[in-house]
Structures are given as structure tokens and as C-alpha cells.
C-alpha atoms as a PDB file:
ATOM      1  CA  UNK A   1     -42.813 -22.647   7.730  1.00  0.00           C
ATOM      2  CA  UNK A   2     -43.627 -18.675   8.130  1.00  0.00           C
ATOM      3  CA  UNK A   3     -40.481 -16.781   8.745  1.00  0.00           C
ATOM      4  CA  UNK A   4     -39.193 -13.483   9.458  1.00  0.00           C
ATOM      5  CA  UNK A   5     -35.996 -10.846   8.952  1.00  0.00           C
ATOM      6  CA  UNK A   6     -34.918  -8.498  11.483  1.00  0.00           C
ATOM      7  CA  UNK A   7     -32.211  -6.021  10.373  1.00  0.00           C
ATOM      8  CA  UNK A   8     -30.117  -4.650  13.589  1.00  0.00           C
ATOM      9  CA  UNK A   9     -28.181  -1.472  12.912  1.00  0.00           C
ATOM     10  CA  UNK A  10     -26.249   1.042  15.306  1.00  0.00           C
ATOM     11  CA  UNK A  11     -28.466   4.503  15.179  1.00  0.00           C
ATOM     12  CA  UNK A  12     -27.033   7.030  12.836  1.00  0.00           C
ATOM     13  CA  UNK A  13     -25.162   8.747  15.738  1.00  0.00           C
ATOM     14  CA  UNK A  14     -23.220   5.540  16.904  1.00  0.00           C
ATOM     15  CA  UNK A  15     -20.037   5.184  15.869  1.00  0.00           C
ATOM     16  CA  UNK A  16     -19.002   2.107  13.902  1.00  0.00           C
ATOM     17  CA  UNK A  17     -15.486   0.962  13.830  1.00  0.00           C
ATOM     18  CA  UNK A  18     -16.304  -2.112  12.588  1.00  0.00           C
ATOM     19  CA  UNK A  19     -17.885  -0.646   9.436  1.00  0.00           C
ATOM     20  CA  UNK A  20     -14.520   2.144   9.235  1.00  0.00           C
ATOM     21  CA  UNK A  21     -12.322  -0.861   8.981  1.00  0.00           C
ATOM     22  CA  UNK A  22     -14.388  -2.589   5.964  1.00  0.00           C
ATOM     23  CA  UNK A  23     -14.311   0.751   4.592  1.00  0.00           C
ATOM     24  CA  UNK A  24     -10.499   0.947   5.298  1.00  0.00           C
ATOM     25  CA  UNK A  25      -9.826  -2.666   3.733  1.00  0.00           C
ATOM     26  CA  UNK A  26     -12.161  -1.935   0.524  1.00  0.00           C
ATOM     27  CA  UNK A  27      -9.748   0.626  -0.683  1.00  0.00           C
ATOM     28  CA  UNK A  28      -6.684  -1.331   0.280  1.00  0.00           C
ATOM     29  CA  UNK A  29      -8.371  -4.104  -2.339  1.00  0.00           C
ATOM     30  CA  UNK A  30      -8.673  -1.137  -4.846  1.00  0.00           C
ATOM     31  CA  UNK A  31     -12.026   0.154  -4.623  1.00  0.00           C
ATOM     32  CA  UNK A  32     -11.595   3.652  -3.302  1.00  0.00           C
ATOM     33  CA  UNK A  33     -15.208   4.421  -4.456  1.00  0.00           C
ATOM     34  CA  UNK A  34     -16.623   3.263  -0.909  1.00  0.00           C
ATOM     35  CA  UNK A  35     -17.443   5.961   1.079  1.00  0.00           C
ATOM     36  CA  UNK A  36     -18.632   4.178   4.137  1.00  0.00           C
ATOM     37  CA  UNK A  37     -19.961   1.170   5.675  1.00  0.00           C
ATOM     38  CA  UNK A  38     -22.098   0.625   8.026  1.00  0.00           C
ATOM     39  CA  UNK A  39     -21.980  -2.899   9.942  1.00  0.00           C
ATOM     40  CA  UNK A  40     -25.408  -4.644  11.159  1.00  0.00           C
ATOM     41  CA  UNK A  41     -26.685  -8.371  12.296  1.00  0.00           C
ATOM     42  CA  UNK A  42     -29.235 -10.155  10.197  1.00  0.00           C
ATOM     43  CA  UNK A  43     -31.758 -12.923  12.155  1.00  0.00           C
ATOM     44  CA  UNK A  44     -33.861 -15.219  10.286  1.00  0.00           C
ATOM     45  CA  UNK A  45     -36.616 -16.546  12.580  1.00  0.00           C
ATOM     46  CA  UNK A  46     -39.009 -19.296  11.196  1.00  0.00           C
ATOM     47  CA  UNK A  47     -42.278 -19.994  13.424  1.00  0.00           C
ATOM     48  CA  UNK A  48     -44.273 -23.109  13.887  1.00  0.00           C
ATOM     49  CA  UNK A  49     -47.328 -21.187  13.712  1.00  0.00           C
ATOM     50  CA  UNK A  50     -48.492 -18.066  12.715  1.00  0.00           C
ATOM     51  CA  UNK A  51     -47.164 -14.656  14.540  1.00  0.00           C
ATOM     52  CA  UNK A  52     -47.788 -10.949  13.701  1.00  0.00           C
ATOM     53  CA  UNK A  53     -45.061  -8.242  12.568  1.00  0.00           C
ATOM     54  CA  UNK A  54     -45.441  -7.005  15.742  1.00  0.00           C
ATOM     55  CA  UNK A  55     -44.625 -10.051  17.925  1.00  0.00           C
ATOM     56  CA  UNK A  56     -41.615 -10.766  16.587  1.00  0.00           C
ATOM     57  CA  UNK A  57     -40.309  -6.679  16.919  1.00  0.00           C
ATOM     58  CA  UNK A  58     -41.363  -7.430  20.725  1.00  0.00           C
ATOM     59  CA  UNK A  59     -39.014 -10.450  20.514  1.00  0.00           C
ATOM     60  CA  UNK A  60     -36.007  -8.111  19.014  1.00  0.00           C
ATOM     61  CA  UNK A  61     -36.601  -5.284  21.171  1.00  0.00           C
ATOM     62  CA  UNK A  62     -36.102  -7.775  23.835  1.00  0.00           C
ATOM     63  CA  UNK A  63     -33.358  -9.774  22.455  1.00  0.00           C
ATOM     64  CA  UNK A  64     -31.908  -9.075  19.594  1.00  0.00           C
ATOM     65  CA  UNK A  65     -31.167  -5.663  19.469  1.00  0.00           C
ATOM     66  CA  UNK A  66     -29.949  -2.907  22.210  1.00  0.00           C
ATOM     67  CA  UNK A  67     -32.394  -0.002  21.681  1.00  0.00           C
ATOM     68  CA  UNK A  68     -30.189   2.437  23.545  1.00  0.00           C
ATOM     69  CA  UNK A  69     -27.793   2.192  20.289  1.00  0.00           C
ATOM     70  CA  UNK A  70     -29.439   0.235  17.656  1.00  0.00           C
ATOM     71  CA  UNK A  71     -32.356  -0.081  15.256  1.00  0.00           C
ATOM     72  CA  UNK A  72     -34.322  -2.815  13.935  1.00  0.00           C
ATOM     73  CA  UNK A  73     -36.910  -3.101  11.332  1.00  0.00           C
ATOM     74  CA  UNK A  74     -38.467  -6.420  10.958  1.00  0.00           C
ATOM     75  CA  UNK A  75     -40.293  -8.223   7.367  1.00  0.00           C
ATOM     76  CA  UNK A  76     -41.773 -11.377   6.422  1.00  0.00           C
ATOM     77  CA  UNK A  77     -39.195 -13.540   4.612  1.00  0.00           C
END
């Protein structure tokens, strides 16, 4: 079956306190080499029939991701 990744991520600008907490705990566990992290969402989708690139970025512009503070990029699997 044909499937596809979308990567969500919060834009550049948008704070993540998520990702400052897993970069807070990493150097509690001893690795003080982390310099940031930056939290996201991974989908898998798997079609019954062929769709384009493009569909499926209408699908997570729609649904899976908030444009007004996140990105997406979307490949085959």
C-alpha cells in the first residue's frame, strides 16, 4: 500500500516549551552537549490507491497541522 510522511513543526518564531524541557532533562541525564530541541508530530498515512504529493499536503493543511504556527513538509514513505 502507497504511503506518506508528514513532518509538523512549530515555525521558527514559535516558542516551544515542550522542546526546552527535553532540552532541560537531556542535561539532567548528563548530556549537556544539547543545545536545543525542537518538538514536532509525525503522521504516517497509507492510501488504497494512488494520491499525489500534493493531495495529501491539502489533507495536512487541513488537518494535521495549524498553519498560523506550524510547518509541514510531506514525502513518500
Amino acid at each position: 500500500m502507497p504511503s506518506f510522511v508528514v513532518n509538523v513543526m512549530l515555525k521558527p518564531e514559535i516558542h516551544d516549551p515542550q522542546g526546552d524541557a527535553i532540552a532541560s532533562a537531556c542535561h539532567r541525564l548528563g548530556f549537556p552537549q544539547v543545545a536545543s530541541v525542537r518538538q514536532g508530530k509525525r503522521f504516517v498515512i497509507e492510501v488504497s490507491e494512488p494520491a499525489s504529493e500534493q493531495r495529501i499536503a491539502e489533507l495536512a493543511a487541513e488537518l494535521l497541522a495549524n498553519p498560523v504556527i506550524e510547518e509541514f513538509s510531506v514525502h513518500p514513505a
